[in-house]
N, C-alpha and C. Protein backbone atom coordinates (compact mmCIF):
# COMPACT_ATOMS: atom_id res chain seq x y z
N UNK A 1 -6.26 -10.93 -26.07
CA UNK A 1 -5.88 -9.74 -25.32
C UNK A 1 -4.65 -10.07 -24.47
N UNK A 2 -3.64 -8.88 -24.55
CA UNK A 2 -2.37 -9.55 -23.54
C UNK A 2 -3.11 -9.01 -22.06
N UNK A 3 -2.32 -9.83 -21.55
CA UNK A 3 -2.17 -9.86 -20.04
C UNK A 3 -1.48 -8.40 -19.60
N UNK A 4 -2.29 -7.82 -18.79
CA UNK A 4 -2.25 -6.47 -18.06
C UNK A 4 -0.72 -6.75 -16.95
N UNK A 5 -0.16 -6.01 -16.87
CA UNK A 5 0.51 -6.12 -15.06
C UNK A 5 0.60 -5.49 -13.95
N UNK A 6 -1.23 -5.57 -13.83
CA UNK A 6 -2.25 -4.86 -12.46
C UNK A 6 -2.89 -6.02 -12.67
N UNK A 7 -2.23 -6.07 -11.08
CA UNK A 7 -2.91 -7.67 -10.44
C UNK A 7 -4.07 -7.21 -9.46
N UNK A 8 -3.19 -6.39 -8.90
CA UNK A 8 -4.75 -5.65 -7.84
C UNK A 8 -3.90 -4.33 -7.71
N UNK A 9 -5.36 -3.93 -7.18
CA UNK A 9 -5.75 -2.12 -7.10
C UNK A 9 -4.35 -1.07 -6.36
N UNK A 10 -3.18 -1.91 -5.60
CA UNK A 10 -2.35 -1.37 -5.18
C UNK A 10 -1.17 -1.07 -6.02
N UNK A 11 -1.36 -1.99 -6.97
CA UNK A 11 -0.09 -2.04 -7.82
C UNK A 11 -0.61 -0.34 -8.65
N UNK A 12 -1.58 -0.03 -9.29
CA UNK A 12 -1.86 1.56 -9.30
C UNK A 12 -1.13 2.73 -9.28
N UNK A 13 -0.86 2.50 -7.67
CA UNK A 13 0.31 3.07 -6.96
C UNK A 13 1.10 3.29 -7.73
N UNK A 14 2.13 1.99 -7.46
CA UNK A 14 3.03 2.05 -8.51
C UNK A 14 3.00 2.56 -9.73
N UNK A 15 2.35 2.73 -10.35
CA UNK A 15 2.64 3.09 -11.74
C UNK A 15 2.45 4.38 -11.82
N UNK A 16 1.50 4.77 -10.82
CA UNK A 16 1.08 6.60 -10.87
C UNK A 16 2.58 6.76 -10.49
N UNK A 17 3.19 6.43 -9.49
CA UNK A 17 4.57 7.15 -8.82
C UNK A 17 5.65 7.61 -10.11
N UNK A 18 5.52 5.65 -10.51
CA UNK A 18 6.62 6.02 -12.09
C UNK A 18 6.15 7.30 -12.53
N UNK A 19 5.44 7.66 -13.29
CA UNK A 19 5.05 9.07 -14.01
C UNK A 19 5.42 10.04 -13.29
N UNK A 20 5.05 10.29 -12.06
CA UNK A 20 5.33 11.62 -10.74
C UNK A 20 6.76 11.28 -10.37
N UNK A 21 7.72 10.76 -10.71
CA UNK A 21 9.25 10.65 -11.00
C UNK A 21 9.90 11.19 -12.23
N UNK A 22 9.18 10.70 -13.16
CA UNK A 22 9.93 10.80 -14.51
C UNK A 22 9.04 12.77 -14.40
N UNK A 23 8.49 12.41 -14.44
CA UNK A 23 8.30 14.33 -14.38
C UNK A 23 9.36 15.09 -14.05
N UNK A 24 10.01 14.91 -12.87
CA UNK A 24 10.88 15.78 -12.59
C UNK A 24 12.19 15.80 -13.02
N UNK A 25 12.65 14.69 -14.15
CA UNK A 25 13.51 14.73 -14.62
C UNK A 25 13.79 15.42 -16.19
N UNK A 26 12.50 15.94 -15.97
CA UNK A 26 12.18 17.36 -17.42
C UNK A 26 12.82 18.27 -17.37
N UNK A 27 13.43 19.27 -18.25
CA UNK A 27 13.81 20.12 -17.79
C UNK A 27 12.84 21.19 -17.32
N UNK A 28 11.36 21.05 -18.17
CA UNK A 28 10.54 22.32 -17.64
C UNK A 28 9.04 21.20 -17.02
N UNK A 29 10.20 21.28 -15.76
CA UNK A 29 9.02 20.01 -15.00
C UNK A 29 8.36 20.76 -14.50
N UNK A 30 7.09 20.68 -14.46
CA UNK A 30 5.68 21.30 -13.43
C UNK A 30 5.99 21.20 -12.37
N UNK A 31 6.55 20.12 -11.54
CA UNK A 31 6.42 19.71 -10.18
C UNK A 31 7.66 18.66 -10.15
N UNK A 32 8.71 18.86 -8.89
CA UNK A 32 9.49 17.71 -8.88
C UNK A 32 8.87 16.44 -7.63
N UNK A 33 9.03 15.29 -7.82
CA UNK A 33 8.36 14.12 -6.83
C UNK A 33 9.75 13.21 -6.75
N UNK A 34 11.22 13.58 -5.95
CA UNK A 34 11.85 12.75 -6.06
C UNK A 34 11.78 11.69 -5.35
N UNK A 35 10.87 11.69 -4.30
CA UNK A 35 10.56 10.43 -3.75
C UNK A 35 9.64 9.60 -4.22
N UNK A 36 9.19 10.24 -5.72
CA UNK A 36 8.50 9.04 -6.38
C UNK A 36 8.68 7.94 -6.98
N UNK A 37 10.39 7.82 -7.45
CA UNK A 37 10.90 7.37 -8.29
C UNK A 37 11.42 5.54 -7.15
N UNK A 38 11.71 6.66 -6.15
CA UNK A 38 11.94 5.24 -5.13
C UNK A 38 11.36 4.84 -4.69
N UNK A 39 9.97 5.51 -4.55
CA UNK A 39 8.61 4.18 -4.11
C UNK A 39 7.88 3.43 -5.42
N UNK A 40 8.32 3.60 -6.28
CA UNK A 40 7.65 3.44 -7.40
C UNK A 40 8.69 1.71 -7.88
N UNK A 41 9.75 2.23 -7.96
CA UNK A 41 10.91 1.52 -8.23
C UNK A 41 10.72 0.38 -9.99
N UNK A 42 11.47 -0.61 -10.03
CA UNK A 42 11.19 -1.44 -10.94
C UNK A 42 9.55 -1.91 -11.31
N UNK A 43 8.90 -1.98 -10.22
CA UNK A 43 7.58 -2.58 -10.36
C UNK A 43 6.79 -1.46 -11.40
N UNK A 44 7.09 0.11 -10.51
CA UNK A 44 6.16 1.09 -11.25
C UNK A 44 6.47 1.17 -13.06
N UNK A 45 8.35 0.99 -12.90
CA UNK A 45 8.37 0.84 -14.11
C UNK A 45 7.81 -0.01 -15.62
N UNK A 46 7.93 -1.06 -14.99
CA UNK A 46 7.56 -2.24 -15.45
C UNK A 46 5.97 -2.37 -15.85
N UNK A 47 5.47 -1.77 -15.02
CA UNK A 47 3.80 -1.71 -14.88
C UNK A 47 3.75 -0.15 -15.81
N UNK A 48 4.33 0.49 -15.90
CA UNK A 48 4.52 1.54 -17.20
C UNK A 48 4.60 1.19 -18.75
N UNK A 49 5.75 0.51 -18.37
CA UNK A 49 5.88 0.01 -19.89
C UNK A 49 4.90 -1.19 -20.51
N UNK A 50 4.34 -1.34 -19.40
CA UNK A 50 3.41 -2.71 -19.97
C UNK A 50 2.13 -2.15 -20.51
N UNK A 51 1.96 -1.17 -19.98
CA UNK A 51 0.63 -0.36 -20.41
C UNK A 51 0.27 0.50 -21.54
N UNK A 52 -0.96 0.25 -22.15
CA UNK A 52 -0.95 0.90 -23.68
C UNK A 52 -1.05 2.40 -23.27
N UNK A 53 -0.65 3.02 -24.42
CA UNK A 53 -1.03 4.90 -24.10
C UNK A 53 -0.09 5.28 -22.93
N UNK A 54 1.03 4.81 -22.90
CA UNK A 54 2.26 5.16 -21.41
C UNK A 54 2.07 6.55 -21.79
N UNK A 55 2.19 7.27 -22.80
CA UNK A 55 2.70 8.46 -22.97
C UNK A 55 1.43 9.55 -22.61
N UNK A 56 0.57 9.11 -22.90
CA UNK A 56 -1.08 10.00 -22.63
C UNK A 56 -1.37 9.39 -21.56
N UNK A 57 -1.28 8.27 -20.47
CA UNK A 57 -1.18 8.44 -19.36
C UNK A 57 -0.28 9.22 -18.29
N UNK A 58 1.20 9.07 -18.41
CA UNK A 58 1.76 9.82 -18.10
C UNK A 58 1.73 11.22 -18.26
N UNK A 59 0.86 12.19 -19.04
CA UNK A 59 0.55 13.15 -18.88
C UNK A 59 -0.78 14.02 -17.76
N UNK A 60 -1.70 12.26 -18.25
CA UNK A 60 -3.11 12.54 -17.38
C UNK A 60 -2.60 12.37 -16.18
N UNK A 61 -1.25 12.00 -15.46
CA UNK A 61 -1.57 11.40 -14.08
C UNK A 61 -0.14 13.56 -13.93
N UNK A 62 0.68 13.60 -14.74
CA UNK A 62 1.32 14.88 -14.31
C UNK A 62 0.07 16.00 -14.14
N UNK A 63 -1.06 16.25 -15.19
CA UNK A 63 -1.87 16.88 -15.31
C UNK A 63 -2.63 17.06 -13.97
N UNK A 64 -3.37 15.59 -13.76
CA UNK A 64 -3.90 15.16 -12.39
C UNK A 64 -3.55 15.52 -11.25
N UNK A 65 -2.09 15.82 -10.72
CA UNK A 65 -0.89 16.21 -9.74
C UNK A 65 -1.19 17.47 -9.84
N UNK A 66 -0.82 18.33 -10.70
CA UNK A 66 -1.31 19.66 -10.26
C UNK A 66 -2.50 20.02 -10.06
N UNK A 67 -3.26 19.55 -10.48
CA UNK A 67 -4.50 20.37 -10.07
C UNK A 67 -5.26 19.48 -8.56
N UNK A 68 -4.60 18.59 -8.40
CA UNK A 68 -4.79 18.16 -6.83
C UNK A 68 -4.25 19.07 -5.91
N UNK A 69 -2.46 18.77 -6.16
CA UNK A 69 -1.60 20.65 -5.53
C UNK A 69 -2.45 21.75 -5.62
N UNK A 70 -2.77 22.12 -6.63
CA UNK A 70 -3.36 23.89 -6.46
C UNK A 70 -4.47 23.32 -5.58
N UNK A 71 -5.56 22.40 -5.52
CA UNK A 71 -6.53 22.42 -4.92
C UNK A 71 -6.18 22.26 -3.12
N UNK A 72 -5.00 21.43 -2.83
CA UNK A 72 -4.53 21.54 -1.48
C UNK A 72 -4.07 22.95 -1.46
N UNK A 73 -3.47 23.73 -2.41
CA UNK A 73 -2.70 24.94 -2.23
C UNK A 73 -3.82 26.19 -1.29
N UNK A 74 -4.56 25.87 -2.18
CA UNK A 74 -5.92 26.78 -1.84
C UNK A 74 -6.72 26.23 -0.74
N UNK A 75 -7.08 24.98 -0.01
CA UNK A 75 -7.90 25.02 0.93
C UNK A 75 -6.94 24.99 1.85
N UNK A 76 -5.87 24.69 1.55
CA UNK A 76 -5.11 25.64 2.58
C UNK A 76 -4.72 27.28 3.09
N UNK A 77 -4.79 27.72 2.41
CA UNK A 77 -5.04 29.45 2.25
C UNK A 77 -6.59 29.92 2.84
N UNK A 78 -7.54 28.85 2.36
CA UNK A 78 -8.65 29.43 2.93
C UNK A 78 -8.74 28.78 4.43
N UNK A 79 -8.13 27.84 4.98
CA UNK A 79 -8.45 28.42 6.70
C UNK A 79 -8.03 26.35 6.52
N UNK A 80 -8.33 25.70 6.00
CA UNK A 80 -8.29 23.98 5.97
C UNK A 80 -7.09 23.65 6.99
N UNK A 81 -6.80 22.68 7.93
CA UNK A 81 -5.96 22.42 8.69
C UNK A 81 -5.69 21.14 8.83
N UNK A 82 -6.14 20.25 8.46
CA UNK A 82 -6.63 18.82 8.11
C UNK A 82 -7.19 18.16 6.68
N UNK A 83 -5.90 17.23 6.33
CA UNK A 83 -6.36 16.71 4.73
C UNK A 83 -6.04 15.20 5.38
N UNK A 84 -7.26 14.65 4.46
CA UNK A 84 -7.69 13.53 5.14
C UNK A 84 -7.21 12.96 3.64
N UNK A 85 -6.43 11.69 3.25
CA UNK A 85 -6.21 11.55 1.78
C UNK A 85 -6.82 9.79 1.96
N UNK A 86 -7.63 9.42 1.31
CA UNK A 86 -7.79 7.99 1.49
C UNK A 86 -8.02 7.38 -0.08
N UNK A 87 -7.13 6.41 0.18
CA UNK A 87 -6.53 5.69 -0.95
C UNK A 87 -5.57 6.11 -1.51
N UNK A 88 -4.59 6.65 -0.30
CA UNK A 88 -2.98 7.58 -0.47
C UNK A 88 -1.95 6.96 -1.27
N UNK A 89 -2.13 5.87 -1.34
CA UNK A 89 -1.32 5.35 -2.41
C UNK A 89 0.34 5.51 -2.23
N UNK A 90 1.28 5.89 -2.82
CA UNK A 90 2.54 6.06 -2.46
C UNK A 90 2.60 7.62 -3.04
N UNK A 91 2.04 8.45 -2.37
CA UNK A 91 1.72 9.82 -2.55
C UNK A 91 2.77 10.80 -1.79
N UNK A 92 3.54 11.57 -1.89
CA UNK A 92 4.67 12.13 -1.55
C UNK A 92 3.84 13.75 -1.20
N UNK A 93 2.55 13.78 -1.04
CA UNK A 93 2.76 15.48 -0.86
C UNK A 93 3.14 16.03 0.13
N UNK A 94 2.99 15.20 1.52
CA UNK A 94 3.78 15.70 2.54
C UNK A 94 4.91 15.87 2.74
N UNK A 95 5.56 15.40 1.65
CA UNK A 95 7.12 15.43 1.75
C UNK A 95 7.54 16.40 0.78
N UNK A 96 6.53 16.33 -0.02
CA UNK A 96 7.51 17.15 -1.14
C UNK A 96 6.45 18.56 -1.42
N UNK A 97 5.90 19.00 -0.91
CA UNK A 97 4.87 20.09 -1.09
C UNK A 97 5.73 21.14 0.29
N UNK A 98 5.14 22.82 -0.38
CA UNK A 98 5.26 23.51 0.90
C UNK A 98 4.04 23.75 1.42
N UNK A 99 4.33 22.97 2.84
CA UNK A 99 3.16 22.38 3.79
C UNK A 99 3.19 23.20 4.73
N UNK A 100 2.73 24.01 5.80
CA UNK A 100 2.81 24.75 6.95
C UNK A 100 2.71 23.11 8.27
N UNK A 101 3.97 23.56 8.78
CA UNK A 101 4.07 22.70 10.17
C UNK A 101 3.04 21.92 10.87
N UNK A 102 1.71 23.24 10.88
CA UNK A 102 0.31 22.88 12.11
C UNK A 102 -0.25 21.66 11.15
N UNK A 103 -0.06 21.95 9.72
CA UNK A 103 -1.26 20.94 9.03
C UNK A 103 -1.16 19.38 9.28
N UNK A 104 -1.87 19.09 9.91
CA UNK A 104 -2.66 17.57 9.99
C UNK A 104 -2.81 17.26 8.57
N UNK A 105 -1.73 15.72 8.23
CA UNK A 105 -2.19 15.46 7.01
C UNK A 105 -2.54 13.65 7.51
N UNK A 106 -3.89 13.55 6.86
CA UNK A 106 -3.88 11.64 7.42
C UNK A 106 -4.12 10.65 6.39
N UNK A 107 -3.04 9.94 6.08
CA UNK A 107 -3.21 8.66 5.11
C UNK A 107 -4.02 7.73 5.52
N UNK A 108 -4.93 7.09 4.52
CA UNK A 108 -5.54 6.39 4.43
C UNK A 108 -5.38 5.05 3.18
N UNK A 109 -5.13 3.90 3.60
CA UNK A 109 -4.63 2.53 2.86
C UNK A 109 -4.48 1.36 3.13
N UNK A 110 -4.42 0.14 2.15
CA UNK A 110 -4.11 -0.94 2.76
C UNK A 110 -3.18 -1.23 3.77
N UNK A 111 -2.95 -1.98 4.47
CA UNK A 111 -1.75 -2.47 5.75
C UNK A 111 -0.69 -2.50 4.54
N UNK A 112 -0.58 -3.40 3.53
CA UNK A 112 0.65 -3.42 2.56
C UNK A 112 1.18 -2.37 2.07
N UNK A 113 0.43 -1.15 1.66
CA UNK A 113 0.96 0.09 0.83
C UNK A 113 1.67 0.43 2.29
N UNK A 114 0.71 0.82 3.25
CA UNK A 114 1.35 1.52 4.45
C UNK A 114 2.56 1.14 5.21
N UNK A 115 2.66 -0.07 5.32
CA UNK A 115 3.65 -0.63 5.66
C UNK A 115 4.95 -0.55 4.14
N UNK A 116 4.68 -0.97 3.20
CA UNK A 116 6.00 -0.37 2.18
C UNK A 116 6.29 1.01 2.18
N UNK A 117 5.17 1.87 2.56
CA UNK A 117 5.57 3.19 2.10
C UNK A 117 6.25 3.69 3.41
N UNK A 118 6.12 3.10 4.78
CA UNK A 118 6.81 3.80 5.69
C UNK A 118 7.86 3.16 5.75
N UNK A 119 8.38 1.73 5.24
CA UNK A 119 9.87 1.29 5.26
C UNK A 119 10.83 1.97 4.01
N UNK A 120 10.27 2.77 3.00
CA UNK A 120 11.00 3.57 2.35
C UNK A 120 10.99 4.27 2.50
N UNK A 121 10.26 5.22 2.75
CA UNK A 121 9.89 6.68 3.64
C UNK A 121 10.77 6.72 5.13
N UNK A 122 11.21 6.06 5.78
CA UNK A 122 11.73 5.64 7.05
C UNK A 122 12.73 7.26 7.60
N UNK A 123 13.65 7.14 6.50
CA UNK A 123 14.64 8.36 7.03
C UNK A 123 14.17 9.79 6.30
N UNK A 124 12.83 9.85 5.85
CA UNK A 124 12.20 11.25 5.29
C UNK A 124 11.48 12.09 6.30
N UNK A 125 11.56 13.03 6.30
CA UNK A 125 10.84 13.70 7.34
C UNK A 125 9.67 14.97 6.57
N UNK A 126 8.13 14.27 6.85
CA UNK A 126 7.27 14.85 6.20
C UNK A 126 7.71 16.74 6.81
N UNK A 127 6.74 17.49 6.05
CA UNK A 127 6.90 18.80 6.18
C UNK A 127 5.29 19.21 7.04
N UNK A 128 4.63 18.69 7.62
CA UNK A 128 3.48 18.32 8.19
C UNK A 128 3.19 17.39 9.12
N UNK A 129 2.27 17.52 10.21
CA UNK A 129 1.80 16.44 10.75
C UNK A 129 1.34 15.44 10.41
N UNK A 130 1.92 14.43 10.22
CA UNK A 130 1.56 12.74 9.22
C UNK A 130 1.43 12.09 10.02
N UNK A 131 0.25 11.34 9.86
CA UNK A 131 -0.28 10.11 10.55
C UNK A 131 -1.12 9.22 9.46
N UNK A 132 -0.67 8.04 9.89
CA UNK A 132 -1.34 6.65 8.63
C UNK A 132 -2.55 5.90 9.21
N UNK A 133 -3.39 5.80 8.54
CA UNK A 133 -4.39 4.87 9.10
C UNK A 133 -4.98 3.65 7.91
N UNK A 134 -4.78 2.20 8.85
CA UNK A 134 -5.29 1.13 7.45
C UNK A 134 -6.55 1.31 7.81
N UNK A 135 -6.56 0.49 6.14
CA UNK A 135 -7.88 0.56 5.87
C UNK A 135 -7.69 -0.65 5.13
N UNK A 136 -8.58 -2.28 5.36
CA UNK A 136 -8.98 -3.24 4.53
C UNK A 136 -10.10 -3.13 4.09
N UNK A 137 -10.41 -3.30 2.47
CA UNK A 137 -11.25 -2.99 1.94
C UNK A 137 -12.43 -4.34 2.61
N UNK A 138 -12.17 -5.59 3.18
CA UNK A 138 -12.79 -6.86 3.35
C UNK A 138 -12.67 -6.67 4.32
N UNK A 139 -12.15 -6.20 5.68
CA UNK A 139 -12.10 -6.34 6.90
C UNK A 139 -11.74 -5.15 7.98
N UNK A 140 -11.80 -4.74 8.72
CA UNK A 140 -11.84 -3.40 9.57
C UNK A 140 -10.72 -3.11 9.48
N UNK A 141 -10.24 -1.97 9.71
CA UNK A 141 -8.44 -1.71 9.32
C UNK A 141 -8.31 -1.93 11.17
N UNK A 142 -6.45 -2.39 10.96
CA UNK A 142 -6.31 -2.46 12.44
C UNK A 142 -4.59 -1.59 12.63
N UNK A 143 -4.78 -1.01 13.63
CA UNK A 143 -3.62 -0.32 14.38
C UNK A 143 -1.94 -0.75 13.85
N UNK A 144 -1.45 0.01 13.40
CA UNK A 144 0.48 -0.64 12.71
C UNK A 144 1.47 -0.45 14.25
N UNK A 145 1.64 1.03 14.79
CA UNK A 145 2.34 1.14 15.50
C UNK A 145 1.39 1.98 16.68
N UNK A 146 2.84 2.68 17.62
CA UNK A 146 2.20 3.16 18.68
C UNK A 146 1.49 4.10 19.16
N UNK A 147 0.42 4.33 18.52
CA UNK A 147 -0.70 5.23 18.72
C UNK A 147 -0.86 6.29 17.06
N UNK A 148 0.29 6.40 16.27
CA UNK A 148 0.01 7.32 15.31
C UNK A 148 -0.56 6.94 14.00
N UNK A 149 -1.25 5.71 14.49
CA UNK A 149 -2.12 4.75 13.27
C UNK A 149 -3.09 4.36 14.16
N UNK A 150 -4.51 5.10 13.65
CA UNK A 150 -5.81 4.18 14.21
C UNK A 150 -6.54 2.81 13.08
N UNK A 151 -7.34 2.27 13.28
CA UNK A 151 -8.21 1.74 12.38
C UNK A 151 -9.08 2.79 12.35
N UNK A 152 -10.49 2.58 11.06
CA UNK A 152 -11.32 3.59 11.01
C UNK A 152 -12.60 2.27 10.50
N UNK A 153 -13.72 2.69 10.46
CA UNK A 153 -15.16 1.88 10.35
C UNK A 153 -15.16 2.18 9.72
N UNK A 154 -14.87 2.84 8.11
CA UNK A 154 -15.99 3.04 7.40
C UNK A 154 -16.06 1.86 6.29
N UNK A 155 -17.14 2.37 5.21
CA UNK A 155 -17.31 1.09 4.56
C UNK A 155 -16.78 1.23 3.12
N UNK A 156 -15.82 2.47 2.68
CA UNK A 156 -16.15 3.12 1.64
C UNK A 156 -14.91 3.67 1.59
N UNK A 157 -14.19 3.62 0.59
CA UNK A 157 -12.49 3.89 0.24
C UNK A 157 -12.50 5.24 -0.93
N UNK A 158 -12.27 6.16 -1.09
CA UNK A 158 -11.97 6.97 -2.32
C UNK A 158 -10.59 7.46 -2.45
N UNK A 159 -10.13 7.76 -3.85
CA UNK A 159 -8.98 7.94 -4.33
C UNK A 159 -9.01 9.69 -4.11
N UNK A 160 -8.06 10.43 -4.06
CA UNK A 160 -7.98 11.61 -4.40
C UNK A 160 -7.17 11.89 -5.50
């Protein structure tokens, strides 16, 4: 069997982003993610092409994207004011979704994703209230900066 290039669960990330990039360079793209392409970068690529079924993944993860969107679209319409995303991964919806101002959106992730994703993210300005919180899957998450990152107790990580 060849050797995979997912070393661990973050690299993921990466490769979902590659796909939520190359989408928008369709002409009849569902959804554009141009900040996917730069968090994603060589690694996502690389971790694309290494993978069997690129082409039927890359559909399941565009497929996957919208119907996450319509599902934020809608509990937002019904009254929701707070999306809690844990295991955010290098996820762009605050940036690239139309978000209403009041909404509280809160990442949830390793110290490593969070910390790469806010040094490329740096000069973006979400469309929502964004706040990051780690999370170590082996050890309690702890505080990044000045007050707009807590740790959290729990014991239990899910993807959205």
């Amino acid at each position: 069997m060849t050797d995979l290039p997912i070393r661990k669960v973050s690299d993921t990330a990466f490769w979902v982003a590659h796909y939520r990039g190359l989408e928008g360079e369709r002409s009849d793209a569902l959804f554009h993610d141009p900040l996917a392409a730069l968090l994603a970068g060589e690694r996502g690529r690389q971790i694309a092409q290494a993978m069997p079924l690129g082409a039927f993944t890359s559909w399941v993860v565009v497929l996957r994207t919208c119907i996450i969107d319509d599902f934020i679209r809608r509990a937002i319409a019904e009254g929701v004011d707070t999306i809690l995303n844990l295991g955010a991964g290098l996820d762009t919806r605050p940036y690239r979704m139309d978000l209403p101002g009041s909404l509280t959106w809160i990442e949830v992730d390793t110290a490593g994703i969070i910390a790469f994703k806010e040094e490329q993210l740096r000069t973006e300005v979400p469309r929502c209230r964004l706040s990051r919180l780690v999370r170590e899957s082996r050890q309690r998450g702890r505080a990044l900066d000045g007050g707009s990152r807590r740790s959290i107790p729990s014991r239990r990580n899910s993807s959205c």
